[in-house]
N, C-alpha and C. Protein backbone atom coordinates (compact mmCIF):
# COMPACT_ATOMS: atom_id res chain seq x y z
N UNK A 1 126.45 -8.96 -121.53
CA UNK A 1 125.31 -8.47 -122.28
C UNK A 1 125.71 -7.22 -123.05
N UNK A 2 125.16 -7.08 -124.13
CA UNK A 2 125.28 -5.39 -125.18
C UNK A 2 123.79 -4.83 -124.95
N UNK A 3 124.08 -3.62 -126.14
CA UNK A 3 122.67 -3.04 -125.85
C UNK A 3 121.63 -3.87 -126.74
N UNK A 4 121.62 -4.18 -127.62
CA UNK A 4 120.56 -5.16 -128.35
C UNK A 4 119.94 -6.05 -127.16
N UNK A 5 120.97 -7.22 -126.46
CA UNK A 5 120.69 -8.13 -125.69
C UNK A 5 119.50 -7.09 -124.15
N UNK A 6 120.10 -6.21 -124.11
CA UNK A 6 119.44 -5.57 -123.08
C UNK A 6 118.03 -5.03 -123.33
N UNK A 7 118.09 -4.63 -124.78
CA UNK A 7 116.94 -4.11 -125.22
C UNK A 7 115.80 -5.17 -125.45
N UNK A 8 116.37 -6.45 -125.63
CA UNK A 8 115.67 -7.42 -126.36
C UNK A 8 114.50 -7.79 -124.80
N UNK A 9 115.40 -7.46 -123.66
CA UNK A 9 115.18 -8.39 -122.42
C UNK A 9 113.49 -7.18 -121.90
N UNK A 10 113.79 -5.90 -122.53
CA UNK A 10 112.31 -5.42 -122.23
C UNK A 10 111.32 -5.63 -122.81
N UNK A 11 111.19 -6.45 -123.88
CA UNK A 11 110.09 -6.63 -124.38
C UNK A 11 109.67 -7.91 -124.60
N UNK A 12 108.28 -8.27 -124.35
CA UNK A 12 107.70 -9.34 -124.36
C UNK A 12 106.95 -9.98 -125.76
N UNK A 13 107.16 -11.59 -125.61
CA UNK A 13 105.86 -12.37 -126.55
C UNK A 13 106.61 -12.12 -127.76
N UNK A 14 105.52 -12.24 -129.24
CA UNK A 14 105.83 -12.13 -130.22
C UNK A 14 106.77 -11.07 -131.00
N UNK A 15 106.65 -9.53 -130.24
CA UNK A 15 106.95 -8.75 -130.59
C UNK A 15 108.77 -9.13 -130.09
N UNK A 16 108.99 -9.72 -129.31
CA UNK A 16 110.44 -9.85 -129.04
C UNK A 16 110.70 -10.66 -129.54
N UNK A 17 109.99 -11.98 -130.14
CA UNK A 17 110.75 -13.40 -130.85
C UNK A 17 111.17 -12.36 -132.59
N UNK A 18 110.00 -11.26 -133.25
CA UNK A 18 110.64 -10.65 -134.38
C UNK A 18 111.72 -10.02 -134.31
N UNK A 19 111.42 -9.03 -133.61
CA UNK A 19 112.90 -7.96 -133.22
C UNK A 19 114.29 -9.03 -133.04
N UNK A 20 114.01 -9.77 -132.87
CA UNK A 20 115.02 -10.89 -132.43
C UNK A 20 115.61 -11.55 -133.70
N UNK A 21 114.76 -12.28 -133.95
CA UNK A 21 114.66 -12.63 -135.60
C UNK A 21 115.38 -12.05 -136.48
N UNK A 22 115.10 -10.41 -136.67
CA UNK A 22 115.75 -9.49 -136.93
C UNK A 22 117.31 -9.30 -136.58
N UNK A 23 117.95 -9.47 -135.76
CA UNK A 23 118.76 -9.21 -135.01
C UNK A 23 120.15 -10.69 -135.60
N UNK A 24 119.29 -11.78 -135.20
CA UNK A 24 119.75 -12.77 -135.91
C UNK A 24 120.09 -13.15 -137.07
N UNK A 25 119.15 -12.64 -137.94
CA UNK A 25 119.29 -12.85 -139.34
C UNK A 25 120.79 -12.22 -140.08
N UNK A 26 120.65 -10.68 -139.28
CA UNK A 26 121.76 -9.64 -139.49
C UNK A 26 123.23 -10.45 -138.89
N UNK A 27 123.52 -11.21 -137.84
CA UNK A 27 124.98 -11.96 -137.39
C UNK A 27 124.75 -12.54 -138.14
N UNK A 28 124.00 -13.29 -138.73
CA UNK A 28 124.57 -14.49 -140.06
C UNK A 28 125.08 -14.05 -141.25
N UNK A 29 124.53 -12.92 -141.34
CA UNK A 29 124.83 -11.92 -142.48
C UNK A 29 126.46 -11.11 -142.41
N UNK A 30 126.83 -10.57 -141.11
CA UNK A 30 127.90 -9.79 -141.12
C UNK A 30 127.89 -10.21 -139.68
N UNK A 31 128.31 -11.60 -139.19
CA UNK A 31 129.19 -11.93 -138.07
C UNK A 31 129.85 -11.51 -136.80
N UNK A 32 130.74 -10.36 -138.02
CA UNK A 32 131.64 -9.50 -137.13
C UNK A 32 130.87 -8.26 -136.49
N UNK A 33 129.67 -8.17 -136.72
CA UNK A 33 128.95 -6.92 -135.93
C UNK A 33 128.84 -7.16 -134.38
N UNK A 34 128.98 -5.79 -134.10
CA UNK A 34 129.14 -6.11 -132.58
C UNK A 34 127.47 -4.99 -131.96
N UNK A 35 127.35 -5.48 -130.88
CA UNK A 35 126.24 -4.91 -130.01
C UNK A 35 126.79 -3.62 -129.33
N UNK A 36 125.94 -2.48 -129.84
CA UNK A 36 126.10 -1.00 -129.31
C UNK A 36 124.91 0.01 -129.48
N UNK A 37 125.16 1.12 -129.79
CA UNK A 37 123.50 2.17 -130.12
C UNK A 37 124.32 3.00 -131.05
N UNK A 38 123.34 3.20 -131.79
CA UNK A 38 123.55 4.34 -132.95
C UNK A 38 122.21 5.63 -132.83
N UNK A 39 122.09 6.48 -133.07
CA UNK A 39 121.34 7.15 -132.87
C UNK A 39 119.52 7.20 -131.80
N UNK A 40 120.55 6.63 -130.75
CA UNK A 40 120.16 6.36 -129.49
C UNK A 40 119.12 4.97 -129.10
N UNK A 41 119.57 4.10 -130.40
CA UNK A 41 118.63 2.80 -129.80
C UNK A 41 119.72 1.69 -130.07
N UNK A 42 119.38 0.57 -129.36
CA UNK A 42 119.96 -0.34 -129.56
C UNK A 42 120.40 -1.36 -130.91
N UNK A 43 121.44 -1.24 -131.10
CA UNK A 43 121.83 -1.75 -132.75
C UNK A 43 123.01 -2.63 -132.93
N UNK A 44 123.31 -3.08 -134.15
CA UNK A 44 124.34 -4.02 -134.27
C UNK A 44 125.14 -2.94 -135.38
N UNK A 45 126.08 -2.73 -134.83
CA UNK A 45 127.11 -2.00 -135.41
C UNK A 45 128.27 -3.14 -136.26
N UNK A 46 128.53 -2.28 -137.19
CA UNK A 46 130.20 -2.67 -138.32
C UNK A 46 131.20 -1.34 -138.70
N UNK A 47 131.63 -1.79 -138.26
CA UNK A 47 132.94 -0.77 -138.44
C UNK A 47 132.86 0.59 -137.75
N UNK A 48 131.85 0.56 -136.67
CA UNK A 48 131.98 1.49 -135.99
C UNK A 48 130.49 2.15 -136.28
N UNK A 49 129.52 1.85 -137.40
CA UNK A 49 128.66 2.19 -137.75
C UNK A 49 127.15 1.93 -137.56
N UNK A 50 126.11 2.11 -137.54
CA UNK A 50 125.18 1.45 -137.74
C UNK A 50 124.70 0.53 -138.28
N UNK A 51 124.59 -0.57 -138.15
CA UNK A 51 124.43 -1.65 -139.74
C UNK A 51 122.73 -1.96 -139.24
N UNK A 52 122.30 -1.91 -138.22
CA UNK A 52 120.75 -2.32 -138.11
C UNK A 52 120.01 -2.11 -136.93
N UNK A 53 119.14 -1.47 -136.59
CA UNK A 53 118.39 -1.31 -135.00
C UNK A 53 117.08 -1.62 -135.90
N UNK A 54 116.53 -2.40 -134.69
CA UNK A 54 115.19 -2.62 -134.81
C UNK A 54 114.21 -2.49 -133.47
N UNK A 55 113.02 -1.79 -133.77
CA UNK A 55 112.55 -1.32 -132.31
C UNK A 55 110.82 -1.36 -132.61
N UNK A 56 110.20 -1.54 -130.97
CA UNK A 56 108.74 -1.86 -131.19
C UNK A 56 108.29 0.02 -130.82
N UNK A 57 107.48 -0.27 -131.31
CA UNK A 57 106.90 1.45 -131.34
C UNK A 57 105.28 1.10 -130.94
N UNK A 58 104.42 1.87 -130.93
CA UNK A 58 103.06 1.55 -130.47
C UNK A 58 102.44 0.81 -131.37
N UNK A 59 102.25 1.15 -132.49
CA UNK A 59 101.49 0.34 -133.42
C UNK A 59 102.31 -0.76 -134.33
N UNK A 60 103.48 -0.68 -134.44
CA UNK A 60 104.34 -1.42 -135.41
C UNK A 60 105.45 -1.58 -135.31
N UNK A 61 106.33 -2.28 -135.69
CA UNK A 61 107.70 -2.79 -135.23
C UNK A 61 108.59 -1.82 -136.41
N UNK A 62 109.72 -1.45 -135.99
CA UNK A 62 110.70 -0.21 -137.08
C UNK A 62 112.01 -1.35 -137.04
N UNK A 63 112.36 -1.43 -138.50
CA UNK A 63 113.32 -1.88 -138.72
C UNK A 63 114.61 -0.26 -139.06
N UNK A 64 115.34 0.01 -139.07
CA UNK A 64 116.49 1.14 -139.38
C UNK A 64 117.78 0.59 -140.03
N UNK A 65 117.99 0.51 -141.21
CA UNK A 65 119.11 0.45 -141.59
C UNK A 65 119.99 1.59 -141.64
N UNK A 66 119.64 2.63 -141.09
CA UNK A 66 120.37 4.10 -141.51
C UNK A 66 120.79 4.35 -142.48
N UNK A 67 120.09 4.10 -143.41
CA UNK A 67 120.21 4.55 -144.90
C UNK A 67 118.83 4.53 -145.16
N UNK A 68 118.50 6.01 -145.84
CA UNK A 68 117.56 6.15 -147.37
C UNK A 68 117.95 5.31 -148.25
N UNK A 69 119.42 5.01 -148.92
CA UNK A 69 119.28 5.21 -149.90
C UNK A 69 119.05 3.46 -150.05
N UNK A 70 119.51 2.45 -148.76
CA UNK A 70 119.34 0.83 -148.64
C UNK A 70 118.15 1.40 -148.74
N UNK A 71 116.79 1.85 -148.06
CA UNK A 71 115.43 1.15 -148.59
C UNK A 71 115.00 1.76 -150.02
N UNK A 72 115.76 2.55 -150.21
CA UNK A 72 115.11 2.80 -151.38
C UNK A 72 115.27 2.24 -153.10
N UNK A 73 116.78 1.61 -152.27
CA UNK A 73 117.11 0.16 -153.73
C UNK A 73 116.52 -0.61 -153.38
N UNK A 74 115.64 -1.17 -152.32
CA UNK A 74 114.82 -1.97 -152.68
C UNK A 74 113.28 -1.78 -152.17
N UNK A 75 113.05 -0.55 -152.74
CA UNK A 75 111.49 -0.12 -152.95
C UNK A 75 110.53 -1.12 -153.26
N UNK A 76 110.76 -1.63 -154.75
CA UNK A 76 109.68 -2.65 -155.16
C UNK A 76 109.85 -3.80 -154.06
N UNK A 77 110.85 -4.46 -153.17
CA UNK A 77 110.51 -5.20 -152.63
C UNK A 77 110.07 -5.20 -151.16
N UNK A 78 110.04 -3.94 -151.17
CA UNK A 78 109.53 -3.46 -149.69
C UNK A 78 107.65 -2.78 -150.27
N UNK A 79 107.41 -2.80 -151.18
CA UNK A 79 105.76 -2.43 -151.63
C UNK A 79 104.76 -2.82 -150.53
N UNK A 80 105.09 -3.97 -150.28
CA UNK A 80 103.86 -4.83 -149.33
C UNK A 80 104.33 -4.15 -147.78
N UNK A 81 105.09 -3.08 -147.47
CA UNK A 81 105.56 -2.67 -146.00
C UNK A 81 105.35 -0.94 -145.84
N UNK A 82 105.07 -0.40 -145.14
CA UNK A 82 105.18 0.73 -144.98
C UNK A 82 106.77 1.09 -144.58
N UNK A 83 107.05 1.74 -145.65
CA UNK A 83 108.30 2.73 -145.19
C UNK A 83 108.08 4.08 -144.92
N UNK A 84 109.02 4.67 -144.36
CA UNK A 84 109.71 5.94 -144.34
C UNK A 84 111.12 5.84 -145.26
N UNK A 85 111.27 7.33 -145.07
CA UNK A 85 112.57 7.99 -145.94
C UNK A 85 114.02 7.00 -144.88
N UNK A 86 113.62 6.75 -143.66
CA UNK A 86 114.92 5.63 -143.11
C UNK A 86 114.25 4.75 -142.21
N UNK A 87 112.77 4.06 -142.44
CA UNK A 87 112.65 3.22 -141.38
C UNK A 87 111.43 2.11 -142.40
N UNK A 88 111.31 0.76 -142.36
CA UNK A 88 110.54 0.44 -142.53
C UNK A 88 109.83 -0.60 -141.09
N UNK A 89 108.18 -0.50 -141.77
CA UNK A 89 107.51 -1.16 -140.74
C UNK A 89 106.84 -2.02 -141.00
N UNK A 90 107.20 -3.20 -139.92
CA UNK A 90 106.60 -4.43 -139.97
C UNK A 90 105.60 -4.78 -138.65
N UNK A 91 105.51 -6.01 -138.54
CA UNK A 91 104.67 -6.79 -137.40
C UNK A 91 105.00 -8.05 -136.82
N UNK A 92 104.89 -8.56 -136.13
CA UNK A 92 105.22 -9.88 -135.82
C UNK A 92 104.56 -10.99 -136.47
N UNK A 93 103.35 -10.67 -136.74
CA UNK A 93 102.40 -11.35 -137.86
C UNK A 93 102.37 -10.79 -138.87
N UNK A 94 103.49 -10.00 -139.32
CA UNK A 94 103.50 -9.97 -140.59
C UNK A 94 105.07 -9.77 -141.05
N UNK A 95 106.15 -10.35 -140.94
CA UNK A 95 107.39 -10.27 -140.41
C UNK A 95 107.74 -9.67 -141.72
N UNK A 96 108.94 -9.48 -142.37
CA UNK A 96 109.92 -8.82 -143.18
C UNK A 96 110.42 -10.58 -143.51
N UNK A 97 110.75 -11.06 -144.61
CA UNK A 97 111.18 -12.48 -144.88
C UNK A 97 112.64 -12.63 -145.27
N UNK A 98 113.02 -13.46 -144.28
CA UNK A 98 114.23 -13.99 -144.39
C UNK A 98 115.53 -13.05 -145.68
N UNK A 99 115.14 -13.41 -146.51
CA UNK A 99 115.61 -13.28 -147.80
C UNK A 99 115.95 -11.80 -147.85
N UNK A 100 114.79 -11.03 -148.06
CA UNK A 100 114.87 -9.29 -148.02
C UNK A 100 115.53 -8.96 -147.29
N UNK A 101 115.41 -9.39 -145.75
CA UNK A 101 116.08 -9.06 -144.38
C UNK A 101 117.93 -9.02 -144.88
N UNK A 102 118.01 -10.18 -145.12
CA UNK A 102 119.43 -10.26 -145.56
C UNK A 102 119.85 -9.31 -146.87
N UNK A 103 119.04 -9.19 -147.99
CA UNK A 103 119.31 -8.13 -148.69
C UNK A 103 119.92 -6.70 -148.06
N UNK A 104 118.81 -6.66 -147.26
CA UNK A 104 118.76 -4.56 -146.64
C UNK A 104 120.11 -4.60 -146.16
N UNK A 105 120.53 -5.55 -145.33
CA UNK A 105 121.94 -6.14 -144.42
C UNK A 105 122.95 -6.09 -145.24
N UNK A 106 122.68 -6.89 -146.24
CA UNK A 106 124.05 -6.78 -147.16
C UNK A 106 124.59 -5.10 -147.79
N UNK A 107 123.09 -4.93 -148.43
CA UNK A 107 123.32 -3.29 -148.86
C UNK A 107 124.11 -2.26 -147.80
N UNK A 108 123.56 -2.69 -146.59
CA UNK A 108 123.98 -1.54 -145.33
C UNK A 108 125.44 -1.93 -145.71
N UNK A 109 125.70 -3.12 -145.08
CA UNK A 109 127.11 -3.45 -145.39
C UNK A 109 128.19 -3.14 -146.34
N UNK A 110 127.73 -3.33 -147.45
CA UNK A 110 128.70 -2.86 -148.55
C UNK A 110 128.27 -1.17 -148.66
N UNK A 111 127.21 -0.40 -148.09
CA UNK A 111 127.33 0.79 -148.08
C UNK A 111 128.62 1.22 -146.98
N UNK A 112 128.33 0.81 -146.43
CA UNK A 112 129.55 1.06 -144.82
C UNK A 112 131.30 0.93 -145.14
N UNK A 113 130.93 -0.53 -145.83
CA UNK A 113 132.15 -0.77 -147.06
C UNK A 113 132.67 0.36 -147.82
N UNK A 114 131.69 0.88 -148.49
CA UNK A 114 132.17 1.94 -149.54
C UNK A 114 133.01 3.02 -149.28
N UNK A 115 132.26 3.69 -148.25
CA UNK A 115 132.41 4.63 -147.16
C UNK A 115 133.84 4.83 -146.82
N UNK A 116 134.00 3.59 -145.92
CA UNK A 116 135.21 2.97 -145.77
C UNK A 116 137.08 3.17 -146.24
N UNK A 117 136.27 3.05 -148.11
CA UNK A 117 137.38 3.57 -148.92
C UNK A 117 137.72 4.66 -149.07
């Protein structure tokens, strides 16, 4: 087990099939990420980095790409979500879609990429 898998195992019902969802979408996306914590929650790391934590909070589910600057290239398509300056928020009934999900992922990625060089 990693920390994602461990984290996933405390939470119940819908709120764990998204976070999950989440989690999934991101290995199809960048494979090679491995299960660890980045600024103390459970995440899928690349290259040593953060590439995605997602966590249930009281009222709403937090996606974290650890980047401002990933949600903020895609502002207009995050309109329909409440963000922050590094977190956006979703619901289980109201999920983040496929498509975007993999966007934010890719951006993290080739940000991490950049870095890199």
């Amino acid at each position: 087990m990693g920390a994602v898998s461990d984290y996933l195992e405390t939470v119940d019902g819908a709120d764990r099939a998204a976070l999950a969802r989440v989690y999934d979408v991101a290995r199809e996306v960048v494979p090679e990420a491995v299960e660890g914590t980045s600024y103390g929650m459970a995440a899928l790391l690349y290259d040593g980095r953060g590439l995605v934590a997602t966590v249930r909070a009281k009222r709403f589910l937090s996606l974290y790409p650890y980047s401002g600057a990933v949600i903020a290239s895609l502002a207009e398509e995050l309109a329909d979500f409440e963000t922050t300056s590094g977190s956006v928020h979703y619901a289980a009934d109201r999920p983040l879609p496929d498509a975007l999900l993999r966007r934010l992922v890719e951006a993290r990625r080739t940000e991490i990429e950049a870095r890199a060089r």
